[in-house]
N, C-alpha and C. Protein backbone atom coordinates (compact mmCIF):
# COMPACT_ATOMS: atom_id res chain seq x y z
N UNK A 1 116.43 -180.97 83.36
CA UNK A 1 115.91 -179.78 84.01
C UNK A 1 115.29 -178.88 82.94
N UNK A 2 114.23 -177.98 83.32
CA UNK A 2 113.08 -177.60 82.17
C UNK A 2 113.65 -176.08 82.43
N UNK A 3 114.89 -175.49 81.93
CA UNK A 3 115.09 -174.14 82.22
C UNK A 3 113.99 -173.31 82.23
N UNK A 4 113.30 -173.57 80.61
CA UNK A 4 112.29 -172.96 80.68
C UNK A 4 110.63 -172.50 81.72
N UNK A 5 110.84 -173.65 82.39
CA UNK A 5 109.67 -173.16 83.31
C UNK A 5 110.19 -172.70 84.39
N UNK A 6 111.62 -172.76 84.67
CA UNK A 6 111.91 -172.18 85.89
C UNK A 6 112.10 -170.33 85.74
N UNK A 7 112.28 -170.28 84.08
CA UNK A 7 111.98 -168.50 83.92
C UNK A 7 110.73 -168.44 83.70
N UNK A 8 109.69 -169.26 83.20
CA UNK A 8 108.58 -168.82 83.45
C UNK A 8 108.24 -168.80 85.03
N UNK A 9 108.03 -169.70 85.50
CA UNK A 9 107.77 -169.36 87.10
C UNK A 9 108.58 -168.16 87.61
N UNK A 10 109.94 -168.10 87.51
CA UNK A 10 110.15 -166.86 88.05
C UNK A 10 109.92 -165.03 87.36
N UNK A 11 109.61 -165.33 86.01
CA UNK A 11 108.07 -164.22 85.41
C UNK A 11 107.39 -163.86 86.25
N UNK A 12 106.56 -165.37 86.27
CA UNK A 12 105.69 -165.10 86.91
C UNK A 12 105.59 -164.33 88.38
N UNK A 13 106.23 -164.97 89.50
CA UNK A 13 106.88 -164.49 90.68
C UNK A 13 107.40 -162.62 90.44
N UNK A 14 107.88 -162.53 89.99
CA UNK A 14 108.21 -161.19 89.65
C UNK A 14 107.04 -160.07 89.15
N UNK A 15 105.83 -160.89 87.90
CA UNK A 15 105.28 -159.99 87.34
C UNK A 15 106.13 -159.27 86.03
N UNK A 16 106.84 -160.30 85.21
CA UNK A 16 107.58 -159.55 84.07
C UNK A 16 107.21 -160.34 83.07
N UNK A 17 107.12 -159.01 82.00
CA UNK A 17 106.69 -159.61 81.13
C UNK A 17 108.02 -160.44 79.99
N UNK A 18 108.34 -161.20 79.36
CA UNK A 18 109.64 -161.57 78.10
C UNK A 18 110.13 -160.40 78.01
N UNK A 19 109.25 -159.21 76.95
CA UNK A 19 110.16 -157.95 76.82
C UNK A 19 110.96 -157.69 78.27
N UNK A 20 110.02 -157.04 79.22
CA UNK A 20 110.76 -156.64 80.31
C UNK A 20 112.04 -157.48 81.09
N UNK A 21 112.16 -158.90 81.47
CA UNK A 21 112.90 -159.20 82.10
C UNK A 21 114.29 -159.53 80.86
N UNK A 22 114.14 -159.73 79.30
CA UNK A 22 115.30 -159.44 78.26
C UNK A 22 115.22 -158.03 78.27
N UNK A 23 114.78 -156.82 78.52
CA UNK A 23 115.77 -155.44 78.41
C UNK A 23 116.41 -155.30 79.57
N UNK A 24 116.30 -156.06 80.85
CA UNK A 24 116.98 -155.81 82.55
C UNK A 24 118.06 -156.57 81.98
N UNK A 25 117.87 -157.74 81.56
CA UNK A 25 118.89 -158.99 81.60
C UNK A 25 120.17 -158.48 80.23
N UNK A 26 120.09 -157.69 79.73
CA UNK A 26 120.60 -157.13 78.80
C UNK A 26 120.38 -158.07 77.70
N UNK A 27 119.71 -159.03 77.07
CA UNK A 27 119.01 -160.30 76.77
C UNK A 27 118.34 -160.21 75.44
N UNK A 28 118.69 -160.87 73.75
CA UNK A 28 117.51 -160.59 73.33
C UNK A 28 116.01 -161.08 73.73
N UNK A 29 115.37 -160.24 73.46
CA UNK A 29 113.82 -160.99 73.55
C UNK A 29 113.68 -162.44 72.86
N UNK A 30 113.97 -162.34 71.65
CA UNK A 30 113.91 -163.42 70.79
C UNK A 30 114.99 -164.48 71.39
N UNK A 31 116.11 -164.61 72.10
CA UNK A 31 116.85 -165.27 72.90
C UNK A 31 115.65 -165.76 74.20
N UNK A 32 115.67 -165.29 74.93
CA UNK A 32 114.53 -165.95 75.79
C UNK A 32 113.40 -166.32 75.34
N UNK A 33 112.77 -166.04 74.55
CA UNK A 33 111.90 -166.70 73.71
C UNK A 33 112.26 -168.16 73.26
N UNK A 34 112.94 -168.25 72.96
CA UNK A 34 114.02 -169.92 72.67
C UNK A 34 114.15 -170.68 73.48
N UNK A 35 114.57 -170.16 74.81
CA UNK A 35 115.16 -170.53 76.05
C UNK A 35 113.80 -171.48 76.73
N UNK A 36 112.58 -170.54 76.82
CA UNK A 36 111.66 -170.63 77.43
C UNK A 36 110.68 -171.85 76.63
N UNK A 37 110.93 -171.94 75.07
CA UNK A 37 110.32 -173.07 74.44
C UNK A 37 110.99 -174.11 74.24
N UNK A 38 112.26 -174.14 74.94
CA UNK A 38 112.88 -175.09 74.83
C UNK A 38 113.93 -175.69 73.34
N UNK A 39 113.99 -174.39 72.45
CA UNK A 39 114.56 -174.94 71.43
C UNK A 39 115.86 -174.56 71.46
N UNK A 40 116.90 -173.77 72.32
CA UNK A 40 117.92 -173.90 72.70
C UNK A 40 118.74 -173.96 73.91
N UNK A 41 119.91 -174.19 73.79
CA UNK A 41 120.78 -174.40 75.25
C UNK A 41 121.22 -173.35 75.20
N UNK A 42 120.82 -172.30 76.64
CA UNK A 42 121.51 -171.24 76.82
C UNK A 42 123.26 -171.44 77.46
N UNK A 43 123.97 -170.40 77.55
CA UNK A 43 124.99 -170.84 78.00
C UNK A 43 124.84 -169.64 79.50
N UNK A 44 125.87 -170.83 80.50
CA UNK A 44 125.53 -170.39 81.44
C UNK A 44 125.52 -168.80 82.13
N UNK A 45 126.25 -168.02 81.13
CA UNK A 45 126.41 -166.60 81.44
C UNK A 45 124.98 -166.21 81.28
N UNK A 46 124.36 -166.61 80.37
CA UNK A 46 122.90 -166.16 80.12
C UNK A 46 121.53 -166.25 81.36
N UNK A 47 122.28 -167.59 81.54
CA UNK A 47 121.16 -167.89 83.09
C UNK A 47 121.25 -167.39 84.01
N UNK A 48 122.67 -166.90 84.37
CA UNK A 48 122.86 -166.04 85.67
C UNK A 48 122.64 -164.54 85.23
N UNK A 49 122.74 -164.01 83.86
CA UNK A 49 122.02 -162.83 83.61
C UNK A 49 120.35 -162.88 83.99
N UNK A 50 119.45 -163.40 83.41
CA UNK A 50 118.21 -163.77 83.57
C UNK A 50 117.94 -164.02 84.93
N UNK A 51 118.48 -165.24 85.68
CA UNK A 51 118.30 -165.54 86.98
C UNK A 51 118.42 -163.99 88.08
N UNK A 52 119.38 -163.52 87.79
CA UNK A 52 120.11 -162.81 88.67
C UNK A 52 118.92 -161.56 88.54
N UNK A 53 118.01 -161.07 87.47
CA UNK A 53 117.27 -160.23 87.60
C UNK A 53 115.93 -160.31 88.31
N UNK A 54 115.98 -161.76 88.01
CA UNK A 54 114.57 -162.34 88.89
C UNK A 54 115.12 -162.65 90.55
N UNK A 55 116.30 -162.38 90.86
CA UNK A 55 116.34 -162.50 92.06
C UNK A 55 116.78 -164.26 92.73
N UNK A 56 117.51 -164.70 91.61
CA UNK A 56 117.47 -165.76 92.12
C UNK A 56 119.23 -166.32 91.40
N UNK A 57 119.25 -167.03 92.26
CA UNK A 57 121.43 -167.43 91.57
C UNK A 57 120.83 -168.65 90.64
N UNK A 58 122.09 -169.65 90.16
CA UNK A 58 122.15 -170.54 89.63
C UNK A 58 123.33 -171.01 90.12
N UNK A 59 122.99 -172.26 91.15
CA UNK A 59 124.28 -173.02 92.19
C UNK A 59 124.14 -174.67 91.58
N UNK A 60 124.92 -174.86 91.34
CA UNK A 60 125.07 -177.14 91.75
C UNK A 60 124.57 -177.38 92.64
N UNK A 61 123.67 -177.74 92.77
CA UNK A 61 123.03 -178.67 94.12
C UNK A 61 122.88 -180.67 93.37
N UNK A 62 122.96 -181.07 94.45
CA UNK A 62 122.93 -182.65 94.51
C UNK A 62 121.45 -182.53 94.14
N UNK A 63 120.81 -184.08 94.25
CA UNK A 63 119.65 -183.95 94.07
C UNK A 63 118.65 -184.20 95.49
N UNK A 64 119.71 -183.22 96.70
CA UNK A 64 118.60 -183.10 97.90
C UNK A 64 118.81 -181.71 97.83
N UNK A 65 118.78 -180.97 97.13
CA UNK A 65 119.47 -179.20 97.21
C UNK A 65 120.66 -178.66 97.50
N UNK A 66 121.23 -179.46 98.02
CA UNK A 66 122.51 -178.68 98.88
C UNK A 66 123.50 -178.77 98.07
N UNK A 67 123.78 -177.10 97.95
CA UNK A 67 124.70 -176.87 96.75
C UNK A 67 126.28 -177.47 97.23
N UNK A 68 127.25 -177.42 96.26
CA UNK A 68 128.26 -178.14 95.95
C UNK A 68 129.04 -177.47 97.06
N UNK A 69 130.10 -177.83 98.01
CA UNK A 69 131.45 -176.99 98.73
C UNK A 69 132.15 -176.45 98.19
N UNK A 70 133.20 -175.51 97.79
CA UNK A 70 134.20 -175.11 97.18
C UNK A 70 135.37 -174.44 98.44
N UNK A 71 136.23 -175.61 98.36
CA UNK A 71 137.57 -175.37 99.26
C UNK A 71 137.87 -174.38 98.55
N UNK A 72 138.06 -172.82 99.60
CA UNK A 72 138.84 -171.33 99.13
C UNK A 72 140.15 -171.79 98.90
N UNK A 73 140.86 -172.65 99.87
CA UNK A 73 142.25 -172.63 99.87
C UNK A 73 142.70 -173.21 98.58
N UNK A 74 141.83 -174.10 98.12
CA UNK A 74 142.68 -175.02 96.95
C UNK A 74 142.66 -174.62 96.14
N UNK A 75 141.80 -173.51 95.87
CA UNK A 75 141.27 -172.63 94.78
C UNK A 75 142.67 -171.58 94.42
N UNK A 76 143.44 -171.15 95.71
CA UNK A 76 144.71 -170.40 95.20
C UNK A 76 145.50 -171.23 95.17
N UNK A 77 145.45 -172.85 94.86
CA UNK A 77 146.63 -173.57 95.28
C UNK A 77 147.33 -173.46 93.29
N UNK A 78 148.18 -173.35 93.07
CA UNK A 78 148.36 -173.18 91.35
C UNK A 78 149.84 -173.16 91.11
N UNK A 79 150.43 -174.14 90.63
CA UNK A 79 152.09 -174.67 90.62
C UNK A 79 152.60 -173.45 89.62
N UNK A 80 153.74 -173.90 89.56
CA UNK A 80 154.57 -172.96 89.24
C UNK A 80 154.50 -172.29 87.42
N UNK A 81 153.69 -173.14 86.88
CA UNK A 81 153.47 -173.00 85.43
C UNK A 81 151.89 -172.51 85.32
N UNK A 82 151.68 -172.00 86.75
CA UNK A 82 149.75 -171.52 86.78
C UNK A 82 149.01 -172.41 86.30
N UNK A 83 149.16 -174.16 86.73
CA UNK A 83 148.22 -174.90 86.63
C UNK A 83 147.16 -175.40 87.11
N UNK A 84 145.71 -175.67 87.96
CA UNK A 84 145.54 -175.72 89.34
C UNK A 84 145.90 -177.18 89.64
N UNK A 85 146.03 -177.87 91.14
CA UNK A 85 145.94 -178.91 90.92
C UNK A 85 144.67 -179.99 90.14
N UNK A 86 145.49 -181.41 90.58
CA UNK A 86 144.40 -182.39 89.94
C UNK A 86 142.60 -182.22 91.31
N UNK A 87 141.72 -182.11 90.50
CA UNK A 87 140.91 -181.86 91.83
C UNK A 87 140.42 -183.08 92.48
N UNK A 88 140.94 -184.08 91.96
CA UNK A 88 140.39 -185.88 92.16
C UNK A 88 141.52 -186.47 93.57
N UNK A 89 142.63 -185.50 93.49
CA UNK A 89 143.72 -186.09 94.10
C UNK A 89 143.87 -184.98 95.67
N UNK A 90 144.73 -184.97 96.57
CA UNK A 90 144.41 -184.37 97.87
C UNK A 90 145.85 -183.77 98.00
N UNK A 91 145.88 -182.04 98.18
CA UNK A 91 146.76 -181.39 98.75
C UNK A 91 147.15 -182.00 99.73
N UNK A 92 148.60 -181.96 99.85
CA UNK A 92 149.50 -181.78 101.12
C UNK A 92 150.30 -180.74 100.91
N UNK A 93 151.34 -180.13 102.71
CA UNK A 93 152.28 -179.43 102.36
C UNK A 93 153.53 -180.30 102.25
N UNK A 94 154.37 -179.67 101.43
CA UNK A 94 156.04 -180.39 101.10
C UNK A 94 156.42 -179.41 102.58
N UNK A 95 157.37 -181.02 103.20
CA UNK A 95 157.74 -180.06 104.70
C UNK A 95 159.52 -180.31 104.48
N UNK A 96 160.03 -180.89 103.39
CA UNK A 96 161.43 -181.14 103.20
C UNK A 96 161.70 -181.58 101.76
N UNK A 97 162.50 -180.88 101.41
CA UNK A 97 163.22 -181.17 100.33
C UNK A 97 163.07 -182.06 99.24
N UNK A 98 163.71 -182.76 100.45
CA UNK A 98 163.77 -184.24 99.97
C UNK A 98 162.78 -185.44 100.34
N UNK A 99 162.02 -184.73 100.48
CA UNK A 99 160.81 -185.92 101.02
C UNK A 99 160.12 -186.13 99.80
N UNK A 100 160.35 -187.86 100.25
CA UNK A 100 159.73 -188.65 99.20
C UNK A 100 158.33 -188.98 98.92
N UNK A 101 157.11 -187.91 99.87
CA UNK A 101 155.92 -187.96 99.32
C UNK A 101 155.64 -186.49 98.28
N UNK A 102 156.73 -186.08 97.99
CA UNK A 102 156.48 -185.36 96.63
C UNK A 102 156.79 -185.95 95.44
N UNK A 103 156.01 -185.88 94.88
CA UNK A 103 155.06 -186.89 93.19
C UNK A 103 156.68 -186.57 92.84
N UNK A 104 157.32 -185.18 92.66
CA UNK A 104 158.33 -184.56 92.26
C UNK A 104 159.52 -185.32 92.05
N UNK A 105 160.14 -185.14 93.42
CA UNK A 105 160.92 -185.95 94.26
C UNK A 105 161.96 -186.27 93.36
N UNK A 106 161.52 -187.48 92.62
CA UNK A 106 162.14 -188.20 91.80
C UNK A 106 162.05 -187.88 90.72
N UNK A 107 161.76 -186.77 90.08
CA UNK A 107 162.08 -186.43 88.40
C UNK A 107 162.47 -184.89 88.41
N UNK A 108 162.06 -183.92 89.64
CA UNK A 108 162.59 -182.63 89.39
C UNK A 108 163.87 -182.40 90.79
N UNK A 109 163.57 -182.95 91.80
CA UNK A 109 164.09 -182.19 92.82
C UNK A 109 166.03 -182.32 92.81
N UNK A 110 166.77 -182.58 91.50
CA UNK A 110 167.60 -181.99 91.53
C UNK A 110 167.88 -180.77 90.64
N UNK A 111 167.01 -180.60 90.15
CA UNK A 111 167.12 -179.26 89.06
C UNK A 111 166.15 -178.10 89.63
N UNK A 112 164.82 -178.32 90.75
CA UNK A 112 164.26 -177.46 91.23
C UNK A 112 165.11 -177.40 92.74
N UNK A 113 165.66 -175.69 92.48
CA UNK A 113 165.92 -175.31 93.94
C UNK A 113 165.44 -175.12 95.03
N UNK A 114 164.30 -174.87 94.40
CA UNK A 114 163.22 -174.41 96.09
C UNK A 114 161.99 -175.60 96.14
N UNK A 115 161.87 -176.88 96.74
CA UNK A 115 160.46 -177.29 96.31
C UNK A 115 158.94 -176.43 96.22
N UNK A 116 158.08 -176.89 95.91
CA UNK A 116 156.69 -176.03 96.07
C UNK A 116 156.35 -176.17 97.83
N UNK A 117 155.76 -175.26 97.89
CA UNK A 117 154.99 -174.92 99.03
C UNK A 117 153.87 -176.64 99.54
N UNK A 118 153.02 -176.92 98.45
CA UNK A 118 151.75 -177.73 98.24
C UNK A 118 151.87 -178.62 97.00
N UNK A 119 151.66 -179.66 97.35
CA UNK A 119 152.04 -180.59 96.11
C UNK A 119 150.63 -181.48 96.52
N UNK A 120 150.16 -181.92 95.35
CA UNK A 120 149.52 -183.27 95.72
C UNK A 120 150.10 -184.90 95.21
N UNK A 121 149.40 -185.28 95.92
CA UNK A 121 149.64 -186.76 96.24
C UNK A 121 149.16 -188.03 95.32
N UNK A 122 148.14 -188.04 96.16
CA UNK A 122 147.21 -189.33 95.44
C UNK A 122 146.28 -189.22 95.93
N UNK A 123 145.07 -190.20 94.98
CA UNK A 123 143.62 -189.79 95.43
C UNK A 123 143.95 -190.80 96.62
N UNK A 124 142.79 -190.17 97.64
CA UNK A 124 142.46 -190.53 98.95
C UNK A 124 141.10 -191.89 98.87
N UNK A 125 140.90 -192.96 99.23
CA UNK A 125 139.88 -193.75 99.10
C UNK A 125 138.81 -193.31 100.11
N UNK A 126 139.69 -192.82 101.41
CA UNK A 126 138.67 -192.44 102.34
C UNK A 126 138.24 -191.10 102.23
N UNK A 127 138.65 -190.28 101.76
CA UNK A 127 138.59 -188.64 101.64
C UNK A 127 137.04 -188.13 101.14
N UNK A 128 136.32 -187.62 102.16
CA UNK A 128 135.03 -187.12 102.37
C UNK A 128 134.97 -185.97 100.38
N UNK A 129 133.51 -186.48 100.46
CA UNK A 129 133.45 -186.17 99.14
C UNK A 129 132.41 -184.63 99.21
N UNK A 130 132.09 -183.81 98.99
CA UNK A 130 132.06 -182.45 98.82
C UNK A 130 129.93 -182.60 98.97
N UNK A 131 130.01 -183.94 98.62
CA UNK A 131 128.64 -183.96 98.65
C UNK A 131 128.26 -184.45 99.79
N UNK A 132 129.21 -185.66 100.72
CA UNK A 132 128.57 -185.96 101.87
C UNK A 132 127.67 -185.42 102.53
N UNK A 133 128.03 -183.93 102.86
CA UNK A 133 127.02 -183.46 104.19
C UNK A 133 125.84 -183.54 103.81
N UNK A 134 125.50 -183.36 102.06
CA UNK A 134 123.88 -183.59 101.95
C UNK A 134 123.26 -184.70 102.26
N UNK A 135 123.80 -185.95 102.66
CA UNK A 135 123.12 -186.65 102.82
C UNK A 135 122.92 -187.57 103.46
């Protein structure tokens, strides 16, 4: 992907000149200057500074556009040591104790008193992938 022509086109689109859209973007000049000739990798805080003045985000899209899903729920899902889960593998809820589809089960659940709320499992073979709907 040619970062650089996508801030030139959106310059252009706008009507800004380098100075102007690096003093909005809080940006050096000489930083977009780089960006735009291609002699460095901005990091992504930089693009959504720049982008974001020209009016435009910076999302994951596949290569038919359609940006990436992000499950809200799994996003607060985070064990007891604030880890998140594995994101390859599929939430369930723990509905007992002692139930043996917690990974747990068998190495904590006599020393943990309360199980977790959400544990995961194993990856799913059939489990719809975040990109399906694009395509």
């Amino acid at each position: 992907m040619d970062v650089g022509a996508y801030l030139r086109a959106g310059r252009y689109v706008r009507g800004l000149s380098q100075r102007e859209l690096a003093r909005k973007a809080g940006v050096p000049r000489s930083t977009l200057d780089r960006i735009e000739a291609g002699r460095t990798d901005p990091r992504l805080s930089t693009l959504e500074k720049l982008f974001g003045v020209l009016g435009f985000g910076v999302v994951p899209a596949n290569e038919h556009g359609r940006p990436l899903r992000i499950d809200p729920f799994r996003e607060t899902l985070i064990d007891g040591r604030g880890r998140r889960f594995p994101p390859h593998w599929e939430y369930e809820p723990v509905t007992d104790r002692w139930d043996d589809r917690w990974w747990g089960h068998y190495r904590k659940s006599w020393t943990v008193p309360v199980p977790p709320k959400y544990t995961y499992w194993r990856r799913h073979p059939d489990r719809a992938s975040p990109w399906d709907e694009a395509t």
